[in-house]
PDB file of N, CA and C in Angstrom:
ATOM      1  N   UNK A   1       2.597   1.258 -33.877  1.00  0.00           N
ATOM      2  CA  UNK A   1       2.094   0.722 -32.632  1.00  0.00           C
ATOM      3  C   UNK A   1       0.584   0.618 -32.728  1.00  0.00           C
ATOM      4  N   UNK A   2      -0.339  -0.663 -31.806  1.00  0.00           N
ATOM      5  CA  UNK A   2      -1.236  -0.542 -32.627  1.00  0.00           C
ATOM      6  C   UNK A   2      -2.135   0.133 -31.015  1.00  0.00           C
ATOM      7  N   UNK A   3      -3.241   0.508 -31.996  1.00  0.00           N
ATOM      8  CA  UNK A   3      -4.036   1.343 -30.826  1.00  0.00           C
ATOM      9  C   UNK A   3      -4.343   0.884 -29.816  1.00  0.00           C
ATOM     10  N   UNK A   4      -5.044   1.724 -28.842  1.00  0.00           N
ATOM     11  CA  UNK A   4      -5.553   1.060 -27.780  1.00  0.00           C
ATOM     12  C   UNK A   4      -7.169   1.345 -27.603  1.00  0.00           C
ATOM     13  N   UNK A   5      -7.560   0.316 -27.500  1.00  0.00           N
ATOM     14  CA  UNK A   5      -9.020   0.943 -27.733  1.00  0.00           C
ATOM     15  C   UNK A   5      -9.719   1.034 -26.077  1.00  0.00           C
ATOM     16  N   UNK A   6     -10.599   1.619 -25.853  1.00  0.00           N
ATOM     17  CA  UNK A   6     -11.648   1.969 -24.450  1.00  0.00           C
ATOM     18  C   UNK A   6     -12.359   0.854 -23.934  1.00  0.00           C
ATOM     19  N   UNK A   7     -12.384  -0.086 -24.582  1.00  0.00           N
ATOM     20  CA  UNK A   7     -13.176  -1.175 -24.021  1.00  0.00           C
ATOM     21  C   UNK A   7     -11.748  -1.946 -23.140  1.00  0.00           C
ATOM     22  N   UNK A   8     -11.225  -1.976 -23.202  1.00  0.00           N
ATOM     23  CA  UNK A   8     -10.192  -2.980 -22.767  1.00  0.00           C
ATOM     24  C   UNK A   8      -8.917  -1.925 -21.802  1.00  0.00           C
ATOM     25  N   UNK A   9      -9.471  -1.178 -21.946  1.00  0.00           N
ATOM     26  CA  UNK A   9      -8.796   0.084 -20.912  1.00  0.00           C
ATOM     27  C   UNK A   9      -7.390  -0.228 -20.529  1.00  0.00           C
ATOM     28  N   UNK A  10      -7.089  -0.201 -19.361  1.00  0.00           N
ATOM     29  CA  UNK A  10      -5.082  -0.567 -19.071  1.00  0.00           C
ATOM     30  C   UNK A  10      -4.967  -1.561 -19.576  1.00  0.00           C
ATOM     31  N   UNK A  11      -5.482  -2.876 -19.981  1.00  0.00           N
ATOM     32  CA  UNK A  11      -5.272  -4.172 -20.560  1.00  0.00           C
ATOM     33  C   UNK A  11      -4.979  -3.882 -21.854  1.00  0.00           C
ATOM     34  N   UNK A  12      -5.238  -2.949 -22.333  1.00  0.00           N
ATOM     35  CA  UNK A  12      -4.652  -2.381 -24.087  1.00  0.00           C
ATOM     36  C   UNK A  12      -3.523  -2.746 -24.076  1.00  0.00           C
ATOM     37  N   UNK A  13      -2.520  -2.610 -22.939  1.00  0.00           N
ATOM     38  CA  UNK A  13      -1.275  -2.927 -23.304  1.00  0.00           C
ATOM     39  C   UNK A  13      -0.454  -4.479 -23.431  1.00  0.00           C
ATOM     40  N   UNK A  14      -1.498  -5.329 -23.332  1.00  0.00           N
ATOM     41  CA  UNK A  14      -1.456  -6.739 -23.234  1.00  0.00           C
ATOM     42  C   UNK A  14      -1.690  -7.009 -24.620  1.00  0.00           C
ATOM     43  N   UNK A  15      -2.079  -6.427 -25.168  1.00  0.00           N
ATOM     44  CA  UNK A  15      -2.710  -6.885 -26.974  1.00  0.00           C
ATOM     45  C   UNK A  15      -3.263  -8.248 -26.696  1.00  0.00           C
ATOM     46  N   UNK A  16      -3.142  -9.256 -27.512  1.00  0.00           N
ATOM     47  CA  UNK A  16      -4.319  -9.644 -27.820  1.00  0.00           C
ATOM     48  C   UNK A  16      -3.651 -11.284 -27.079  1.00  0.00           C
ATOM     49  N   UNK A  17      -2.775 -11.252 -26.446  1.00  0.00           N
ATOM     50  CA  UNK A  17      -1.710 -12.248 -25.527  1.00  0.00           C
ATOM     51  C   UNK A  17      -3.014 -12.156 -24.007  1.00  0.00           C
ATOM     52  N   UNK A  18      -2.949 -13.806 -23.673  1.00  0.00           N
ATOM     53  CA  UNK A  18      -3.293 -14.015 -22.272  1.00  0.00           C
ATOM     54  C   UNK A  18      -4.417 -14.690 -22.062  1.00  0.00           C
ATOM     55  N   UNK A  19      -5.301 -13.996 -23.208  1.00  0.00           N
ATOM     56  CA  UNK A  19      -7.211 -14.164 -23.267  1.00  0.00           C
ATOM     57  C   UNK A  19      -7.586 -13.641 -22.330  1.00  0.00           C
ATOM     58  N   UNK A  20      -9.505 -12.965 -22.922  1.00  0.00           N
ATOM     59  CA  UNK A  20      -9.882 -11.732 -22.331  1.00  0.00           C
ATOM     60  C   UNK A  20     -10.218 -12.180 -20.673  1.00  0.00           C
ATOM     61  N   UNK A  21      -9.977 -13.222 -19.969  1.00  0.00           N
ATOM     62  CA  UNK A  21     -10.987 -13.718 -18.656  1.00  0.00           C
ATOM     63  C   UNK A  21      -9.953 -12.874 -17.995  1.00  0.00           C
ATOM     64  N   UNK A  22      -8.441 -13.127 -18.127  1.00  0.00           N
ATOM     65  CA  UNK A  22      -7.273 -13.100 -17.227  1.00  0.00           C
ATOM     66  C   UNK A  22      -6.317 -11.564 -17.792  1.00  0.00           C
ATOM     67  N   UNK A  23      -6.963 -10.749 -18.641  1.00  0.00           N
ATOM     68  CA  UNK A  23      -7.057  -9.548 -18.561  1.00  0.00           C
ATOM     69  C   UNK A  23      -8.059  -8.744 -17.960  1.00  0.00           C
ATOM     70  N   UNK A  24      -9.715  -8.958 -18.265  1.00  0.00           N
ATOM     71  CA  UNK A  24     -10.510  -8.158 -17.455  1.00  0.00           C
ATOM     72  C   UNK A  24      -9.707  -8.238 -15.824  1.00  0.00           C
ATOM     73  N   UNK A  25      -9.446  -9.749 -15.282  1.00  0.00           N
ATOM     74  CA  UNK A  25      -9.232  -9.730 -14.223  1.00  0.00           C
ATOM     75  C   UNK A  25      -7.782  -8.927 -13.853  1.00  0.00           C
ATOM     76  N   UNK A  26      -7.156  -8.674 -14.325  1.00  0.00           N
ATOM     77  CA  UNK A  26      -5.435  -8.115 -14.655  1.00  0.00           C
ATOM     78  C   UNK A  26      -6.142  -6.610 -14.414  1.00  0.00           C
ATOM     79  N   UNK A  27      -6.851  -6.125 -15.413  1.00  0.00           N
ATOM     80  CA  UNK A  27      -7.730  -4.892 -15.527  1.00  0.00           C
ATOM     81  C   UNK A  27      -7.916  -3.906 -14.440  1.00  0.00           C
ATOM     82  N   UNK A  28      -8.799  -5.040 -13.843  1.00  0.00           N
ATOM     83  CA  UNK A  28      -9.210  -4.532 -12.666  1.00  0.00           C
ATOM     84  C   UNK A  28      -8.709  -4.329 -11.274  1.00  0.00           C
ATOM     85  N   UNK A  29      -7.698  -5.647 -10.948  1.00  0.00           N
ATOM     86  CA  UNK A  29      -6.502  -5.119 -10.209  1.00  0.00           C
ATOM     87  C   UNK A  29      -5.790  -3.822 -10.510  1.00  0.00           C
ATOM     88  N   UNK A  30      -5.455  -4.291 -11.734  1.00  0.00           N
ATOM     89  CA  UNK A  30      -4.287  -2.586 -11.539  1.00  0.00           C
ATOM     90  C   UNK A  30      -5.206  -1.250 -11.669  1.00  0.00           C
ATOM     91  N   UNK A  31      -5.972  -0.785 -11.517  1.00  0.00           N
ATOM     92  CA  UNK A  31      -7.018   0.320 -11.606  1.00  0.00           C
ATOM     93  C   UNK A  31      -7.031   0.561 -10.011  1.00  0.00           C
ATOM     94  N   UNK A  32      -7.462  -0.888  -9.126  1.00  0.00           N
ATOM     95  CA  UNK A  32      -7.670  -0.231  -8.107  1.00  0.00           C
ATOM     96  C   UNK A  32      -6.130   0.058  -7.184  1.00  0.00           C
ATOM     97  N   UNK A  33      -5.090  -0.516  -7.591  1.00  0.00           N
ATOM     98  CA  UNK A  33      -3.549  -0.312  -7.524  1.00  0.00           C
ATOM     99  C   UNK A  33      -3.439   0.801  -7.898  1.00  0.00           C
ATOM    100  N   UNK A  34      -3.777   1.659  -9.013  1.00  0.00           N
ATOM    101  CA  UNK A  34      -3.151   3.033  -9.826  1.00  0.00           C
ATOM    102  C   UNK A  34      -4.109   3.876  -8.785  1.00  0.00           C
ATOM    103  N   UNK A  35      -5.345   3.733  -8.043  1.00  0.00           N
ATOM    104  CA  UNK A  35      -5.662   4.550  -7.809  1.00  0.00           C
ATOM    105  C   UNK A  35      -5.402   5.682  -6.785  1.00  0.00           C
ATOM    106  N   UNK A  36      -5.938   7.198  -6.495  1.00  0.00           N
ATOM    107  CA  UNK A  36      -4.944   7.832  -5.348  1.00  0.00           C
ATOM    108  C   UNK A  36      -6.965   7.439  -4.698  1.00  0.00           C
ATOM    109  N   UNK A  37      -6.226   7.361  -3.326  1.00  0.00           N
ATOM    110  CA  UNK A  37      -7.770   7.018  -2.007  1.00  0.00           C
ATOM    111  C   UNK A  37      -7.385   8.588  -1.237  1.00  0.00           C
ATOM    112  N   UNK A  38      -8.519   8.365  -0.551  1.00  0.00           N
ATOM    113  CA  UNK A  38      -8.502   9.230   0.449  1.00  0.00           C
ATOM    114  C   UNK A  38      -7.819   9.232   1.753  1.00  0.00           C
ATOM    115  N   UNK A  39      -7.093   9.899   2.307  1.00  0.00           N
ATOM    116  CA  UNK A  39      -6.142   9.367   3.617  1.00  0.00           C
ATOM    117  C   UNK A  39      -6.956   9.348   4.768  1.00  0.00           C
ATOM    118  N   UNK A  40      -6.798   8.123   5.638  1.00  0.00           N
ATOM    119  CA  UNK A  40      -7.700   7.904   7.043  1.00  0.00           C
ATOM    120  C   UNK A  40      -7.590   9.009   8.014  1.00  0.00           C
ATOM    121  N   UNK A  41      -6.180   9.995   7.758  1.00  0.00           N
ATOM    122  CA  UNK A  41      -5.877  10.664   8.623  1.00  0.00           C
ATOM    123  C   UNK A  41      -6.154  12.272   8.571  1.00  0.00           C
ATOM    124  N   UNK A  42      -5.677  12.466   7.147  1.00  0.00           N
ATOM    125  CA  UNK A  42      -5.857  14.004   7.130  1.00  0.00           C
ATOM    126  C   UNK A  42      -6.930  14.393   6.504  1.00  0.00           C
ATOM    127  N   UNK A  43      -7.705  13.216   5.767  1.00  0.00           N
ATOM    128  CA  UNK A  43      -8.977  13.387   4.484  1.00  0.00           C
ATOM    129  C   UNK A  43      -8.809  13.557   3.630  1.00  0.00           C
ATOM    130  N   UNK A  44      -7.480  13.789   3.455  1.00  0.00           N
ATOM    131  CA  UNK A  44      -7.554  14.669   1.777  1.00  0.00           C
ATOM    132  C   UNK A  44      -6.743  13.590   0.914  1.00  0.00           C
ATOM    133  N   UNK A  45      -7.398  14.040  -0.782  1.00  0.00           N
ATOM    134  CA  UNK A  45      -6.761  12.893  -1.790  1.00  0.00           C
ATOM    135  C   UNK A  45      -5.371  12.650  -1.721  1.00  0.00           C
ATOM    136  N   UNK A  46      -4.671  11.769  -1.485  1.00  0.00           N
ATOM    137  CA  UNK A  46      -3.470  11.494  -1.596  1.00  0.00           C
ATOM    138  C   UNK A  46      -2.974  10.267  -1.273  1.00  0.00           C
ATOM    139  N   UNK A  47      -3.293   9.268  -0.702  1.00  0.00           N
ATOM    140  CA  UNK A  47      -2.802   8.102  -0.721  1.00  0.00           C
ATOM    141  C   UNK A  47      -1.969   7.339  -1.799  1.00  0.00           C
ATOM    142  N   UNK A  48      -0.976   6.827  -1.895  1.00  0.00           N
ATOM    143  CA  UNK A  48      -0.765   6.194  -2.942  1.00  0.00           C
ATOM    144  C   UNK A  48       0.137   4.773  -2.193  1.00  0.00           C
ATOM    145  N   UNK A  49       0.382   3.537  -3.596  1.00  0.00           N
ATOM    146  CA  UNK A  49       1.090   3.173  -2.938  1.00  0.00           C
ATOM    147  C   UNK A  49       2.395   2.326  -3.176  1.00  0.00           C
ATOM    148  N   UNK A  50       2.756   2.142  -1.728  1.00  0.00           N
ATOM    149  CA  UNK A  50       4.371   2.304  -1.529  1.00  0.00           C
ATOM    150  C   UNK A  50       5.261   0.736  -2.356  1.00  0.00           C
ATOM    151  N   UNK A  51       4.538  -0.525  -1.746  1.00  0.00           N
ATOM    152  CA  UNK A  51       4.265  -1.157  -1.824  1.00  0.00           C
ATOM    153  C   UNK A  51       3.297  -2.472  -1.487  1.00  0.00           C
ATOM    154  N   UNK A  52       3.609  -3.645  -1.729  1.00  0.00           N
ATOM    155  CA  UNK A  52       2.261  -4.545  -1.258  1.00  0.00           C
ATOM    156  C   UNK A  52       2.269  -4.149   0.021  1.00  0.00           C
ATOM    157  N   UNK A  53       0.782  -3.689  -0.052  1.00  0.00           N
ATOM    158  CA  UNK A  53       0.426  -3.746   1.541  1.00  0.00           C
ATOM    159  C   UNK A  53       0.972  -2.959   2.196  1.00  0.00           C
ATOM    160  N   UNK A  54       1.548  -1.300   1.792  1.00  0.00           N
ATOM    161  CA  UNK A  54       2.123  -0.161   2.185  1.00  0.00           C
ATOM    162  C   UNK A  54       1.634   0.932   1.537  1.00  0.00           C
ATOM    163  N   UNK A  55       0.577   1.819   2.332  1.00  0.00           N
ATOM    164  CA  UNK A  55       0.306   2.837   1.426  1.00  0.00           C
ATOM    165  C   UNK A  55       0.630   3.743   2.607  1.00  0.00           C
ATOM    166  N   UNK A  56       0.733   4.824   1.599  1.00  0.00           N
ATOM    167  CA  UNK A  56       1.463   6.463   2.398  1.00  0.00           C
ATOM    168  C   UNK A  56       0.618   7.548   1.873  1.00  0.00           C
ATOM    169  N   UNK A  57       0.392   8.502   2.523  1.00  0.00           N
ATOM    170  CA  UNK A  57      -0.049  10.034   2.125  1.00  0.00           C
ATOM    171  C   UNK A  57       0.772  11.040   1.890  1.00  0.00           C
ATOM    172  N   UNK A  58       1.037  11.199   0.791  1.00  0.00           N
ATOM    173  CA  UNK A  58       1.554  12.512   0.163  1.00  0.00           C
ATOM    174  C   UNK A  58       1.946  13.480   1.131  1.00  0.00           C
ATOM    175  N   UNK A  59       0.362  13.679   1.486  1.00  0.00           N
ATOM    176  CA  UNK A  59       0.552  14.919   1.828  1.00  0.00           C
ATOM    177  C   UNK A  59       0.781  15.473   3.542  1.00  0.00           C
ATOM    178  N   UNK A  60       0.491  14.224   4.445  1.00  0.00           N
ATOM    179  CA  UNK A  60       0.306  14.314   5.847  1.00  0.00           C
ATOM    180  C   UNK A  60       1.700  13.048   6.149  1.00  0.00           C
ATOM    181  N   UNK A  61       2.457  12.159   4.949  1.00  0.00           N
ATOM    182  CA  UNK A  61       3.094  11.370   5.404  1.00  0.00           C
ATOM    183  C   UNK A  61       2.945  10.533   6.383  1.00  0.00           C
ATOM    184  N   UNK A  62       1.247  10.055   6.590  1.00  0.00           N
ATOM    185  CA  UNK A  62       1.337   8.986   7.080  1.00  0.00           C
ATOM    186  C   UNK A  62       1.231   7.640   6.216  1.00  0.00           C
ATOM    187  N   UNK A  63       1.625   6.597   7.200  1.00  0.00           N
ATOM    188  CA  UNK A  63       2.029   5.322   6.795  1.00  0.00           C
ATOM    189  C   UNK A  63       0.975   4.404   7.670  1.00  0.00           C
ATOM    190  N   UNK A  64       0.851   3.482   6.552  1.00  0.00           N
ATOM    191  CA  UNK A  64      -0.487   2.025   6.986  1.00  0.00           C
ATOM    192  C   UNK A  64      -0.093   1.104   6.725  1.00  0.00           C
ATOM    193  N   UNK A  65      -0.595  -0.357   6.877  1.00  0.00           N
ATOM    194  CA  UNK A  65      -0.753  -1.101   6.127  1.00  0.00           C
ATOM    195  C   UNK A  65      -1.968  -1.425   5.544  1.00  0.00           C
ATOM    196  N   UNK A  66      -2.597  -1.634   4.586  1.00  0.00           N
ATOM    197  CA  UNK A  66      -4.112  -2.347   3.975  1.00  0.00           C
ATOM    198  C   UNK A  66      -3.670  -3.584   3.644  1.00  0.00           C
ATOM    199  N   UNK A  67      -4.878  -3.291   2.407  1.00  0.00           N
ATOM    200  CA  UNK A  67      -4.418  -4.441   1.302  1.00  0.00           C
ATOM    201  C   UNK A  67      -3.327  -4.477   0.713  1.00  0.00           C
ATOM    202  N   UNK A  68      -3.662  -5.413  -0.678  1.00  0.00           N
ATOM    203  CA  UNK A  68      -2.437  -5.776  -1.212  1.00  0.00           C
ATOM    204  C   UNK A  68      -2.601  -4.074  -2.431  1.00  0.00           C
ATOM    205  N   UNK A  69      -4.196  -4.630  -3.259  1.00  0.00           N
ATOM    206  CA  UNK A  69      -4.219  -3.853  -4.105  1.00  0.00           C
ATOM    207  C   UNK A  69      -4.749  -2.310  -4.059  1.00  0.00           C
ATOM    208  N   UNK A  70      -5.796  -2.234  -2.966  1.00  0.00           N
ATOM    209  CA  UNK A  70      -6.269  -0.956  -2.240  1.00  0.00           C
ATOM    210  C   UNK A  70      -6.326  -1.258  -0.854  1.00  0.00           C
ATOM    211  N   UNK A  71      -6.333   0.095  -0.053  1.00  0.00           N
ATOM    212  CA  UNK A  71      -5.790   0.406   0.957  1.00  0.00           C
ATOM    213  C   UNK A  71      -7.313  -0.149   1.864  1.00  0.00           C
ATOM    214  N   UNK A  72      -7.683  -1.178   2.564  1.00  0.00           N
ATOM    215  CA  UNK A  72      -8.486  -1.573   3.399  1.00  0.00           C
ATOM    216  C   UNK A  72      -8.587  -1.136   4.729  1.00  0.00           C
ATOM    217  N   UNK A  73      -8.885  -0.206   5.274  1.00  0.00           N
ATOM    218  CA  UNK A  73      -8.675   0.175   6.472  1.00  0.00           C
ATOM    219  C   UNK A  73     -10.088   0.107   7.548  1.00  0.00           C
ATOM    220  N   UNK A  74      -9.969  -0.933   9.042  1.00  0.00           N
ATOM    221  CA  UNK A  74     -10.729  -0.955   9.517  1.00  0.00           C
ATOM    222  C   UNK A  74     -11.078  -0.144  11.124  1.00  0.00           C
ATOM    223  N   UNK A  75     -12.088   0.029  11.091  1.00  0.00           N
ATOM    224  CA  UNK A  75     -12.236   0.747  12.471  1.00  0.00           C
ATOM    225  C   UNK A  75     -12.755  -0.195  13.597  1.00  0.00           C
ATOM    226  N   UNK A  76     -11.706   0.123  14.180  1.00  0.00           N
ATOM    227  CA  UNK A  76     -12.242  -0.697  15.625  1.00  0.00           C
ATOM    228  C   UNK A  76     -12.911   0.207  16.609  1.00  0.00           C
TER     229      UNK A  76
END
């Protein structure tokens, strides 16, 4: 299997298929998708998510909608 190198981070797994414009951009979506946020409600790390535009907290079980790829939440 061939390596994955640090410059090209989660896109390693694309090898060398697609060209680099529409991986950086691939890249960077799923990073902010993989990531855990902070919950609006209880503060603490745990958000993850459920699906598009459904994220939940672990740990307080609440439920939102945001974005598609991170959780956008506005204050009115």
């Amino acid at each position: 299997m061939a390596k994955k190198t640090k410059k090209v981070k989660i896109a390693g797994r694309l090898g060398s298929h697609y060209g680099s414009t529409v991986r950086k951009k691939w890249n960077s979506i799923m990073t902010k998708r993989i990531k855990i946020y902070d919950c609006p409600s209880c503060l603490k790390t745990g958000i993850i998510r459920e699906s598009v535009g459904i994220w939940k907290c672990k740990k307080c079980n609440f439920t939102f909608a945001g974005g598609a790829y991170e959780p956008r939440i506005q204050n009115i």
